[in-house]
C-alpha atoms as a PDB file:
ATOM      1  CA  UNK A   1     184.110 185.377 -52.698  1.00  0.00           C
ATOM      2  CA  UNK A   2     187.599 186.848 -51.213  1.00  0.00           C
ATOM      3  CA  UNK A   3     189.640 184.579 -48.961  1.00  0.00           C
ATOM      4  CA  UNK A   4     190.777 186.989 -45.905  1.00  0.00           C
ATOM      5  CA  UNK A   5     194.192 185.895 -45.054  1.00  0.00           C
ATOM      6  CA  UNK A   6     195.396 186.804 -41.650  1.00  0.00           C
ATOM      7  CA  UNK A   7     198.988 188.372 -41.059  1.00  0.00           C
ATOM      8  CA  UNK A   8     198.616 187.498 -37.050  1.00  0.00           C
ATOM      9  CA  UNK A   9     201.751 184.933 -36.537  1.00  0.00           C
ATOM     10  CA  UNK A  10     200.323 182.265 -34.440  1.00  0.00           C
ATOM     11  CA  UNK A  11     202.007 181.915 -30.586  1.00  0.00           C
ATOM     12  CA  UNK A  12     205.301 179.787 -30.672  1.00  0.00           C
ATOM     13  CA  UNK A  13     204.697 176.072 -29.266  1.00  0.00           C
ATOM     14  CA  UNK A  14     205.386 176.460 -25.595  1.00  0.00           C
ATOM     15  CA  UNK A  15     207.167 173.407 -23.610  1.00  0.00           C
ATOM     16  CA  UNK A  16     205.222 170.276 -23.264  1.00  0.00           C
ATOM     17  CA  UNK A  17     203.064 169.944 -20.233  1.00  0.00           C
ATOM     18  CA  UNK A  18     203.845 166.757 -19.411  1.00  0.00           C
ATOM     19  CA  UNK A  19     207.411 167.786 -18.846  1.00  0.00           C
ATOM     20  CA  UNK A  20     207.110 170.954 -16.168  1.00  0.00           C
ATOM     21  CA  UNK A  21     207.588 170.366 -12.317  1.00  0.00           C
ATOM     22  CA  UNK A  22     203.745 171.354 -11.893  1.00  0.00           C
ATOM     23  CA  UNK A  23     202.698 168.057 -13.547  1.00  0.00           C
ATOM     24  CA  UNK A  24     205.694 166.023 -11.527  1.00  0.00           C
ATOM     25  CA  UNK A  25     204.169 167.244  -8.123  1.00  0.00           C
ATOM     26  CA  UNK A  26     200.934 166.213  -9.606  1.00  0.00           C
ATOM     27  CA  UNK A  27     201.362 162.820 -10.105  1.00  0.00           C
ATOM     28  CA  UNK A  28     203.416 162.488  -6.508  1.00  0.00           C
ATOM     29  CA  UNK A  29     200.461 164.043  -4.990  1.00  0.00           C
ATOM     30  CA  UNK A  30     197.740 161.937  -6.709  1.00  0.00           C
ATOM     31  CA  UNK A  31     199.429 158.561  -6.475  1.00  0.00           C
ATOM     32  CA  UNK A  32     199.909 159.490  -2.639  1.00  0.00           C
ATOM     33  CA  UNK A  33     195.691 159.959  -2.408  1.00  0.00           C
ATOM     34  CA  UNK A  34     195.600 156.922  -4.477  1.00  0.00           C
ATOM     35  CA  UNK A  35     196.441 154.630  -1.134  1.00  0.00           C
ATOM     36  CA  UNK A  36     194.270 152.176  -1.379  1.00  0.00           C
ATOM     37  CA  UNK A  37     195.771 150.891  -4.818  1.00  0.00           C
ATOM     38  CA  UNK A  38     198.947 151.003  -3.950  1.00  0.00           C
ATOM     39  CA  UNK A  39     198.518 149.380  -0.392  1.00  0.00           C
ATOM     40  CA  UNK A  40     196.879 147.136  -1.881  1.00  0.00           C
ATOM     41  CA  UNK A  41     199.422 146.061  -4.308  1.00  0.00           C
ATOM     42  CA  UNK A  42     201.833 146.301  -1.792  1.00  0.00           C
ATOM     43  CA  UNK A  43     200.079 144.074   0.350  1.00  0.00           C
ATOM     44  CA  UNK A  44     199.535 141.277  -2.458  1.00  0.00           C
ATOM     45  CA  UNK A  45     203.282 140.791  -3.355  1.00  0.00           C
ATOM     46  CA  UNK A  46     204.174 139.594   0.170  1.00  0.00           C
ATOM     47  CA  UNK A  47     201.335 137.357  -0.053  1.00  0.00           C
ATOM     48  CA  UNK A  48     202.319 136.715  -3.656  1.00  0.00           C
ATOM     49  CA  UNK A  49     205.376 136.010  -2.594  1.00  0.00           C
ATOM     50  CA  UNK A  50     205.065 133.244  -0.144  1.00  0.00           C
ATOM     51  CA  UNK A  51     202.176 131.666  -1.170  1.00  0.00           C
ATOM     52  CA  UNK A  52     201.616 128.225   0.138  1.00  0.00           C
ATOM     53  CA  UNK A  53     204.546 128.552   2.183  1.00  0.00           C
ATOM     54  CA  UNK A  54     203.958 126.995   5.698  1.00  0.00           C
ATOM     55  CA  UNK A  55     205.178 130.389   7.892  1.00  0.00           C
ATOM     56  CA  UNK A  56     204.113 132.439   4.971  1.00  0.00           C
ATOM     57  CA  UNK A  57     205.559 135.963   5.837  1.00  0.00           C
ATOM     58  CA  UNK A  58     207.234 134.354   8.805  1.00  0.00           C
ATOM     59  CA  UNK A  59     210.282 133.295   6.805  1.00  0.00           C
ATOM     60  CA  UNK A  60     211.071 137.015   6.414  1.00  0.00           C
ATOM     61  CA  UNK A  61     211.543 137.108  10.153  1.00  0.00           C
ATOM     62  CA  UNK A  62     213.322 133.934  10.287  1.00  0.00           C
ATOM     63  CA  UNK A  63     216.025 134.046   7.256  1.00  0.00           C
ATOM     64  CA  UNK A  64     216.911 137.605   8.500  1.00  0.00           C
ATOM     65  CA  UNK A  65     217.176 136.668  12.006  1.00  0.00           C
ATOM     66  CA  UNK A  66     219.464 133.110  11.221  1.00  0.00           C
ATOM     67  CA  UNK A  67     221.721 135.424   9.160  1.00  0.00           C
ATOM     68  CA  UNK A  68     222.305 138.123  11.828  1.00  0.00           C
ATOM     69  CA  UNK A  69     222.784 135.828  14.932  1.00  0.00           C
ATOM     70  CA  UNK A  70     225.339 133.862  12.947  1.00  0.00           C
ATOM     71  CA  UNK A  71     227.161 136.939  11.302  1.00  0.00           C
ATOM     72  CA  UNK A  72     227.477 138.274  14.894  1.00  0.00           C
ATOM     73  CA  UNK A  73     228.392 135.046  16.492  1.00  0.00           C
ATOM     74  CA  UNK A  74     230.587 134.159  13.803  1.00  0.00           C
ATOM     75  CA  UNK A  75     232.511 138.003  14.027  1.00  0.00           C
ATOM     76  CA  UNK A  76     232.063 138.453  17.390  1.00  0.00           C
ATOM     77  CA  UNK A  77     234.438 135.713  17.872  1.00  0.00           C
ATOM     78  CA  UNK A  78     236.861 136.900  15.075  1.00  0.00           C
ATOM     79  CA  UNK A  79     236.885 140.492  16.190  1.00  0.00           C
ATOM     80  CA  UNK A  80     236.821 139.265  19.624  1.00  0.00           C
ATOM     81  CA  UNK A  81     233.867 141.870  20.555  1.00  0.00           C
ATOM     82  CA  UNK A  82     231.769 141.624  23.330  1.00  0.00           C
ATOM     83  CA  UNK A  83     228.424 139.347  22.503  1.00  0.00           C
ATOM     84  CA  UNK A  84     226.015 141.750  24.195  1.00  0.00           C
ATOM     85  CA  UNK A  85     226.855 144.533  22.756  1.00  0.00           C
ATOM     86  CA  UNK A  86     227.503 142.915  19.156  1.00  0.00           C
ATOM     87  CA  UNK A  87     224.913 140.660  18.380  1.00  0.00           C
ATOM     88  CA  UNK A  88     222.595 143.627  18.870  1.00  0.00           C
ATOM     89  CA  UNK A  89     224.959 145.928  16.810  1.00  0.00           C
ATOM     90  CA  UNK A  90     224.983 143.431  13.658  1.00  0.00           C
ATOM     91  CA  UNK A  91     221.083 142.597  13.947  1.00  0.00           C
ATOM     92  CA  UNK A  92     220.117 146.343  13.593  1.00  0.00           C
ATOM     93  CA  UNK A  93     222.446 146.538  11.190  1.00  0.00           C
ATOM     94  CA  UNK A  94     221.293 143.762   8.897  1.00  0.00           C
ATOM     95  CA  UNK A  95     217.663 144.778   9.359  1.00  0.00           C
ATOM     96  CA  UNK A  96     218.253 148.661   8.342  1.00  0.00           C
ATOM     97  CA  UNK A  97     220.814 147.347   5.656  1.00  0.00           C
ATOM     98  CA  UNK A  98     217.828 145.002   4.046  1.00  0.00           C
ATOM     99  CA  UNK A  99     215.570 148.065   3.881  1.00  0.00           C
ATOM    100  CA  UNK A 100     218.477 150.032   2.193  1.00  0.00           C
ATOM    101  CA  UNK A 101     219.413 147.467  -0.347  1.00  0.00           C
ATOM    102  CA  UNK A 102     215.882 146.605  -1.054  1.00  0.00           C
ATOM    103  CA  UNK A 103     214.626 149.542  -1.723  1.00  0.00           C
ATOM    104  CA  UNK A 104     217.903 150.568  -3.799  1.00  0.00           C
ATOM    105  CA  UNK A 105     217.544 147.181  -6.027  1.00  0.00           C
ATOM    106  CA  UNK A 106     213.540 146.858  -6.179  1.00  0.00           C
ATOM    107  CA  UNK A 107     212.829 150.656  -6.483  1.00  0.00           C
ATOM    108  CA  UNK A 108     215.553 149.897  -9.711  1.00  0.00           C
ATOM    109  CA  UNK A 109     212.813 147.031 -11.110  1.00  0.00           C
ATOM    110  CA  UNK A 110     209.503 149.105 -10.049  1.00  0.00           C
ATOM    111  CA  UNK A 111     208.303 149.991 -13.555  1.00  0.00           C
ATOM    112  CA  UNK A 112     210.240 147.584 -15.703  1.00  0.00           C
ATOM    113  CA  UNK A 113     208.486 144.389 -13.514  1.00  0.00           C
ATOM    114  CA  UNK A 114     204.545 146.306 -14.216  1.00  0.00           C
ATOM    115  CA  UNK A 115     204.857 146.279 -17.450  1.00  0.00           C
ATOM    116  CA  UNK A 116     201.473 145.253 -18.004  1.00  0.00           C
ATOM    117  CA  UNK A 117     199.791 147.279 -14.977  1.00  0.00           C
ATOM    118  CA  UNK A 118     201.612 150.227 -16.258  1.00  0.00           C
ATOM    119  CA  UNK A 119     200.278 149.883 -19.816  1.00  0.00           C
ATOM    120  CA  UNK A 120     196.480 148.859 -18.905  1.00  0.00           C
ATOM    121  CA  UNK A 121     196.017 150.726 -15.731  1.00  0.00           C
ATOM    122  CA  UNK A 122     195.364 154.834 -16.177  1.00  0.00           C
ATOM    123  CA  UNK A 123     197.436 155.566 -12.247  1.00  0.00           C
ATOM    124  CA  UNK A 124     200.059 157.909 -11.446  1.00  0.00           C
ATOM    125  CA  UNK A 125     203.247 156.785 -12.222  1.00  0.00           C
ATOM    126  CA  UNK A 126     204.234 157.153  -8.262  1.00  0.00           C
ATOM    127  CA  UNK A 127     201.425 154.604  -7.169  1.00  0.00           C
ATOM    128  CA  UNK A 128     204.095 152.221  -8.410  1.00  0.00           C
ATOM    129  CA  UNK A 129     206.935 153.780  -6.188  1.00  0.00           C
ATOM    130  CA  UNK A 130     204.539 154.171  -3.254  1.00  0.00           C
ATOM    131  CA  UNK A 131     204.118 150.252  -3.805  1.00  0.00           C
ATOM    132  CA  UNK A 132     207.415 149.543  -3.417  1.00  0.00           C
ATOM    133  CA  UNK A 133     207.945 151.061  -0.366  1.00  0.00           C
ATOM    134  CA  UNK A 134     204.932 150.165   1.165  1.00  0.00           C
ATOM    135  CA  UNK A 135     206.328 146.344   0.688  1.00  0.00           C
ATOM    136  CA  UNK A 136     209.548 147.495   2.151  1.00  0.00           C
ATOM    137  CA  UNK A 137     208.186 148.904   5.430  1.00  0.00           C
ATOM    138  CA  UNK A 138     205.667 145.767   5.586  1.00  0.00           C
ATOM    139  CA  UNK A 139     209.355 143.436   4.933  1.00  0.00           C
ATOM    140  CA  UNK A 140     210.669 145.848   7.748  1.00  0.00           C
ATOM    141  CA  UNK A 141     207.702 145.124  10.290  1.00  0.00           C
ATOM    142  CA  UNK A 142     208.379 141.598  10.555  1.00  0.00           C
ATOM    143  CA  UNK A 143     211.942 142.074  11.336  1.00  0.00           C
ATOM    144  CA  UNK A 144     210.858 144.342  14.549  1.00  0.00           C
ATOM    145  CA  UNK A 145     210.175 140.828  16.260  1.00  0.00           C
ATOM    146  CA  UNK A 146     213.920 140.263  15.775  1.00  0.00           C
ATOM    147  CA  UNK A 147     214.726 143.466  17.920  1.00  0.00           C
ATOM    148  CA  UNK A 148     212.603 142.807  20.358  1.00  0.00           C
ATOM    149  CA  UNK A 149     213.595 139.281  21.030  1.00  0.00           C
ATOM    150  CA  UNK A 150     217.619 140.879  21.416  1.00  0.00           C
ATOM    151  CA  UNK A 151     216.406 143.153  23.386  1.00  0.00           C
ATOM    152  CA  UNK A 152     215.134 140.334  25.476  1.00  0.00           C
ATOM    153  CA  UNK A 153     218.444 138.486  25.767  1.00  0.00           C
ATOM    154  CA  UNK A 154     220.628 141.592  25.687  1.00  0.00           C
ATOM    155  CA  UNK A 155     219.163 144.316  26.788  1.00  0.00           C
ATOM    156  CA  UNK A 156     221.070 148.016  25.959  1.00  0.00           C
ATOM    157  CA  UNK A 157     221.468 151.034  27.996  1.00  0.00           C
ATOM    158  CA  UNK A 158     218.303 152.804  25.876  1.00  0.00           C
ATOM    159  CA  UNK A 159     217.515 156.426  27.481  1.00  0.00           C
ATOM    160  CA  UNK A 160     215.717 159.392  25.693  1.00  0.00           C
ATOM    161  CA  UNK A 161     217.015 159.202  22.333  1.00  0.00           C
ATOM    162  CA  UNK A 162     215.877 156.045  21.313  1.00  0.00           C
ATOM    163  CA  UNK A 163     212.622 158.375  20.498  1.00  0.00           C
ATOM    164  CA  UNK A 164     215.184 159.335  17.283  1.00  0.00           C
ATOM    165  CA  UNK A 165     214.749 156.443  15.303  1.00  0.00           C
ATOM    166  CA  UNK A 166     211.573 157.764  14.178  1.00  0.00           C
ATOM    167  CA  UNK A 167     212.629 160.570  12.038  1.00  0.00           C
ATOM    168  CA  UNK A 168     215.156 158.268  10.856  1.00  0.00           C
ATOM    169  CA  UNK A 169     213.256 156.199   9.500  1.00  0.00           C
ATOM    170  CA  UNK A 170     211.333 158.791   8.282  1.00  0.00           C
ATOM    171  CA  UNK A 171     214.217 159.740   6.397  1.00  0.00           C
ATOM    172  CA  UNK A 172     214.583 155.763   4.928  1.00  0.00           C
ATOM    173  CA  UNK A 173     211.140 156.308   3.646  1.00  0.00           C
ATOM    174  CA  UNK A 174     211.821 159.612   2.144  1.00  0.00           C
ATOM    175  CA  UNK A 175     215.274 158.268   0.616  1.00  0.00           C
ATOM    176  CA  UNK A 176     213.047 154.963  -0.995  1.00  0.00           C
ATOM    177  CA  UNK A 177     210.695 157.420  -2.378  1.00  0.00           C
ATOM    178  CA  UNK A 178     213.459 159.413  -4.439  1.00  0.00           C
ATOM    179  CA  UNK A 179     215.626 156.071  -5.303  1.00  0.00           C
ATOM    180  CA  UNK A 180     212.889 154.551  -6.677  1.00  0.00           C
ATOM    181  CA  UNK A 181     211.734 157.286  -8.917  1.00  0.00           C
ATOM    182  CA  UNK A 182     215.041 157.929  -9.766  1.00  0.00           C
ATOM    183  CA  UNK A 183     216.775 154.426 -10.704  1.00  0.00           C
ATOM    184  CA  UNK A 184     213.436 153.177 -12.129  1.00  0.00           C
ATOM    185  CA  UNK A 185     212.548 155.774 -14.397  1.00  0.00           C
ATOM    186  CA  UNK A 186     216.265 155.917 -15.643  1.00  0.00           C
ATOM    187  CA  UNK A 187     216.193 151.811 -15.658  1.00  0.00           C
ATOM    188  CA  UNK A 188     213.542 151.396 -18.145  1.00  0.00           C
ATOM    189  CA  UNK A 189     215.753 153.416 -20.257  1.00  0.00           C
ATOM    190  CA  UNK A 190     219.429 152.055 -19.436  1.00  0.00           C
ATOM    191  CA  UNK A 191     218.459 148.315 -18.333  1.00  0.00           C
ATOM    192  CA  UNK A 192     222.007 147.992 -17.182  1.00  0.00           C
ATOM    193  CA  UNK A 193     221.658 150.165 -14.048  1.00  0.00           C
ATOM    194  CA  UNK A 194     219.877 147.604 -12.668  1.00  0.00           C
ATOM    195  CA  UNK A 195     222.751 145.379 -12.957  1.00  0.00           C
ATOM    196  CA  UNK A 196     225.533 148.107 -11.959  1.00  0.00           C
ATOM    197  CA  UNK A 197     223.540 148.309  -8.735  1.00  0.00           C
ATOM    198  CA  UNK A 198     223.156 144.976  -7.721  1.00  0.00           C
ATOM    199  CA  UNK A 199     226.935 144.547  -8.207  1.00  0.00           C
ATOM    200  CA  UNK A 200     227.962 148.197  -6.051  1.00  0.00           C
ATOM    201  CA  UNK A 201     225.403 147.786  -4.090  1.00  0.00           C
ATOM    202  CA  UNK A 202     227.196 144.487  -2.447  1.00  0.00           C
ATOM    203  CA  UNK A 203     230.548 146.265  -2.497  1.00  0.00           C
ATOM    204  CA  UNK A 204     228.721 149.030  -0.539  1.00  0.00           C
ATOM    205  CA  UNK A 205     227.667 146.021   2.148  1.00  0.00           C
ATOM    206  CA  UNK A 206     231.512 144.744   2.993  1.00  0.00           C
ATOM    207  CA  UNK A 207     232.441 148.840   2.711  1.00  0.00           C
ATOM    208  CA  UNK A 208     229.427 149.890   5.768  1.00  0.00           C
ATOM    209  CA  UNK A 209     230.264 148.786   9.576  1.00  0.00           C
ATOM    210  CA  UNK A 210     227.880 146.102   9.608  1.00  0.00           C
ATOM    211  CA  UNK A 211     229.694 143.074  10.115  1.00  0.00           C
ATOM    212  CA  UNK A 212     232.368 144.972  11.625  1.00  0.00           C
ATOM    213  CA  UNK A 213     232.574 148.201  13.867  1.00  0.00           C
ATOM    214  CA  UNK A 214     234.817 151.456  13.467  1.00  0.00           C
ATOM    215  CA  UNK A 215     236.249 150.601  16.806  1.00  0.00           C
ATOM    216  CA  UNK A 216     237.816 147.333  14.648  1.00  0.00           C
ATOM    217  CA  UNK A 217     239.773 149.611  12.447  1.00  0.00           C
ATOM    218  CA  UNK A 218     242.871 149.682  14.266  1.00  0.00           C
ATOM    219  CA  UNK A 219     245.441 151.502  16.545  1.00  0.00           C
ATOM    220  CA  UNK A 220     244.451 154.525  17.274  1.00  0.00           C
ATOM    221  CA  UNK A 221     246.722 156.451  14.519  1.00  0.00           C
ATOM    222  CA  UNK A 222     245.649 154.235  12.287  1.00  0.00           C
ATOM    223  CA  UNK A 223     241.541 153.965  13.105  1.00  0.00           C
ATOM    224  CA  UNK A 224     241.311 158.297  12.671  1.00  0.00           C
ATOM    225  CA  UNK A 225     242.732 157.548   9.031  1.00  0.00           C
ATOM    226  CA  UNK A 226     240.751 154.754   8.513  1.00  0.00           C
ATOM    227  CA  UNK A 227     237.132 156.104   9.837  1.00  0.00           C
ATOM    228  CA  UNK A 228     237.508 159.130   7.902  1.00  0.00           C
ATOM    229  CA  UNK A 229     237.761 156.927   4.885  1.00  0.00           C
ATOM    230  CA  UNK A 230     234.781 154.676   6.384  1.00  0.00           C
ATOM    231  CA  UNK A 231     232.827 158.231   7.122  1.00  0.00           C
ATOM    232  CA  UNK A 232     232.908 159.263   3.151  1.00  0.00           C
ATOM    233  CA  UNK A 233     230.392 156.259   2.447  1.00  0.00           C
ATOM    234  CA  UNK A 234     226.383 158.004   3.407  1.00  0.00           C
ATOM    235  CA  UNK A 235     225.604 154.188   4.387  1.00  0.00           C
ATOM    236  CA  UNK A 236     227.813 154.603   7.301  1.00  0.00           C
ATOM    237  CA  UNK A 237     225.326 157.593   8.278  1.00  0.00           C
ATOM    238  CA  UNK A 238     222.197 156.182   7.274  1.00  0.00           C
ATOM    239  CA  UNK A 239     222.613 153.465   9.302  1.00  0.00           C
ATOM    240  CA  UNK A 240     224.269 155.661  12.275  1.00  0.00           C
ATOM    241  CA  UNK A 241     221.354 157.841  12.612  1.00  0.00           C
ATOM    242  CA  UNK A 242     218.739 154.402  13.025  1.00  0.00           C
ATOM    243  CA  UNK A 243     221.003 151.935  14.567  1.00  0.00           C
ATOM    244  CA  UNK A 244     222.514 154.396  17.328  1.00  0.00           C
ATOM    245  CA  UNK A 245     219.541 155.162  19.330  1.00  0.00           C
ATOM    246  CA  UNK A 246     218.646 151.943  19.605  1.00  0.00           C
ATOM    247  CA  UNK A 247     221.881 151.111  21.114  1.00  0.00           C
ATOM    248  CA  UNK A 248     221.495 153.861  23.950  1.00  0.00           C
ATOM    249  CA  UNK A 249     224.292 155.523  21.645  1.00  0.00           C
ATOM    250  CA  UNK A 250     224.989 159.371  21.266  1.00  0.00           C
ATOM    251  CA  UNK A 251     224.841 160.044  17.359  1.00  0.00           C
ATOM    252  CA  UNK A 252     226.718 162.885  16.295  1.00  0.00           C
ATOM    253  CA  UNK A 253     224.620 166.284  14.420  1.00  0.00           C
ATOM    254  CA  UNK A 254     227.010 165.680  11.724  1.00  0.00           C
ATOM    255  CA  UNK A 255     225.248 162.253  10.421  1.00  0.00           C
ATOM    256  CA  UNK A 256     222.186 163.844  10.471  1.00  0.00           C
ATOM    257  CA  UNK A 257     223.270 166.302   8.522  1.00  0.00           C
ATOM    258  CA  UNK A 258     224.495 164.331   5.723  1.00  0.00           C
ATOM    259  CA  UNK A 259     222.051 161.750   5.656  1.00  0.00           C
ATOM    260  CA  UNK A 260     219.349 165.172   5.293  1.00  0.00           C
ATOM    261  CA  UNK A 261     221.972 166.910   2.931  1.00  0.00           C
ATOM    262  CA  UNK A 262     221.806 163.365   0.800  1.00  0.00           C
ATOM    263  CA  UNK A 263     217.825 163.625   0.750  1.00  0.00           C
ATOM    264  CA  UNK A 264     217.715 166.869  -0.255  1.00  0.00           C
ATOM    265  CA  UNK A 265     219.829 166.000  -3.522  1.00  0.00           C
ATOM    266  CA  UNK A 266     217.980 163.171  -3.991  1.00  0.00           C
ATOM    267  CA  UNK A 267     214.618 164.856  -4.132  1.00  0.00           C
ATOM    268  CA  UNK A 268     215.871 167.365  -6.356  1.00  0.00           C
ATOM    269  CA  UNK A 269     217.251 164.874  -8.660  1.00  0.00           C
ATOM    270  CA  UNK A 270     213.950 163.028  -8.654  1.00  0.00           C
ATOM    271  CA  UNK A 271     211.885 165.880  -9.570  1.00  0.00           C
ATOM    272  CA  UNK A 272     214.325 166.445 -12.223  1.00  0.00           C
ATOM    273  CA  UNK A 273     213.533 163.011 -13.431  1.00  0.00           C
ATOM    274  CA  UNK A 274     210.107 163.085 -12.832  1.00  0.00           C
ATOM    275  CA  UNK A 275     209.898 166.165 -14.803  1.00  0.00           C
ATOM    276  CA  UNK A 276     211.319 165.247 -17.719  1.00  0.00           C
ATOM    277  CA  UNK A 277     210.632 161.210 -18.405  1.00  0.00           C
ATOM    278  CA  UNK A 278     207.610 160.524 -16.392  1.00  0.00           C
ATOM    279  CA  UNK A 279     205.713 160.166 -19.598  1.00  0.00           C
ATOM    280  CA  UNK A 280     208.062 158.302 -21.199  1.00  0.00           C
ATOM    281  CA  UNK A 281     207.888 155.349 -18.682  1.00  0.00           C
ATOM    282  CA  UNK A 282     205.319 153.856 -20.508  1.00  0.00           C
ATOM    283  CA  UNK A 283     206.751 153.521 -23.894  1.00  0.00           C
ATOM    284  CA  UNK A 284     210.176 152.202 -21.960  1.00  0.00           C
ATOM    285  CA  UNK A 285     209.072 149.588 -20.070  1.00  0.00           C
END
C-alpha cells in the first residue's frame, strides 16, 4: 500500500481570536445583557458592606455629608467666600469627586478582588466592570439626599441648564466603564498601579477646585496664569460640566469638549486593552 503525501502547504496560523476587537465588543455587549448578575452583585456589596450597621447604607449619606458641610464651613471662613454660594459649591464637589475617585481606585481592584468569581464563574469579563459601576451610581444615589437638603437651606439661581447634568453624568458612567477596564486589566498584571493611583489620585484632589474656587487664585494678573495651569487638569472639567448646572452656572463648550475628547481616548484605549489581555485576566488575578 502507497502512502500519498500531499504537497498542499497548510494555511499559516492566523491571529488568535480571543485577541481581535470583534471578541472585545463581544464580551462588552454580553456582560451588558447579563444585568441581572451584575446588578445583583452590585447590589450585595453595599449590603455586604454595612452589614449589621444600624443606618446601614445611611452612613454613606451621612460621612459624605459631615465632610462637605465642614470642608465648606471650615474654607468658607478661610477664603472668606460667601456661605450660600459655597457650601453648595464644595458639597457637589465632594459628591462628584467620590464618584471620580471611586471609580478610578475600585475599577483599579475589580478583577484582582474576584479572584474566585472570576475563576469559577463562566461571565464576561465586563460583568465585573458593569459591577463596579453599578455600586458607584447606587454610592452616588444616596448622596442626592445631600443636594437636596442644600438646596433646601440655600437655594441657587437654577434655570434651564440644570437639565445638563444628565449627559454629564452620562459621561461619569461612560468614563467608569473605560477606567475600570483599563486600570484593572493592566492591575492584575502590574499590582503597583493600584498603589500609584491611590497616591496621584489624592494629589489630583488638593490640585481640582473643590475645596477652593478659581475665583481664590488671586489678582487678576495673577488668577489668568494660575487658571490656565488649574484648566490643564480634566478633573477641573469633569467636575465643571456636573457641578455647574446645578449651580444655575453657564459652563463653557470648551469643558465639554475635553471631558468628550478625554472619553473618546479612553474608550479607544480600553478596547485596545480589552483586545489584547481580556483572556489573560484570568491567569493574572
Amino acid at each position: 500500500m502507497s502512502t500519498v503525501v500531499s504537497d498542499e502547504v497548510p494555511p499559516a496560523p492566523t491571529a488568535s481570536e480571543s485577541r481581535t476587537l470583534k471578541r472585545a465588543v463581544k464580551d462588552l455587549r454580553e456582560g451588558l445583557f447579563t444585568s441581572e448578575l451584575w446588578l445583583h452583585l452590585g447590589w450585595q456589596d453595599i449590603k455586604q458592606r454595612y452589614r449589621r450597621s444600624v443606618l446601614g447604607p445611611l452612613w454613606i449619606t451621612v460621612a459624605t455629608g459631615v465632610t462637605a458641610v465642614a470642608m465648606g464651613l471650615l474654607y468658607g471662613e478661610l477664603f472668606g467666600m460667601d456661605l450660600n454660594f459655597f457650601l453648595p459649591y464644595v458639597a457637589l464637589g465632594f459628591i462628584f469627586w467620590n464618584f471620580i475617585q471611586a471609580s478610578i481606585l475600585d475599577g483599579a481592584e475589580v478583577f484582582s478582588k474576584n479572584e474566585g468569581l472570576i475563576k469559577q464563574l463562566p461571565a464576561p469579563v465586563s460583568v465585573h466592570v458593569y459591577r463596579v459601576v453599578w455600586r458607584q451610581l447606587i454610592i452616588f444615589a444616596h448622596n442626592i439626599v445631600i443636594i437636596v437638603a442644600i438646596f433646601l437651606i440655600f437655594p441657587p439661581p437654577l434655570n434651564w441648564t440644570v437639565v445638563l447634568v444628565v449627559p454629564a453624568i452620562a459621561l461619569y458612567v461612560l468614563n467608569a466603564i473605560w477606567v475600570a477596564i483599563v486600570f484593572g486589566i493592566l492591575s492584575t498584571r502590574f499590582r503597583d498601579i493600584g498603589q500609584l493611583l491611590t497616591t496621584v489620585v489624592q494629589l489630583v484632589f488638593f490640585m481640582t477646585p473643590i475645596i477652593w474656587t478659581t475665583q481664590s487664585l488671586g489678582k487678576t494678573g495673577q488668577s489668568s496664569s494660575r487658571l490656565k495651569l488649574v484648566e490643564l487638569n480634566p478633573m477641573y472639567h469633569y467636575l465643571d460640566i456636573a457641578r455647574g448646572p446645578l449651580l444655575g452656572q453657564s459652563v463653557a463648550f470648551y469643558h465639554w469638549a475635553i471631558v468628550i475628547g478625554c472619553t473618546v481616548v479612553g474608550w479607544v484605549l480600553a478596547m485596545t486593552v480589552m483586545r489584547n489581555y481580556r483572556a489573560r485576566v484570568a491567569y493574572w488575578v
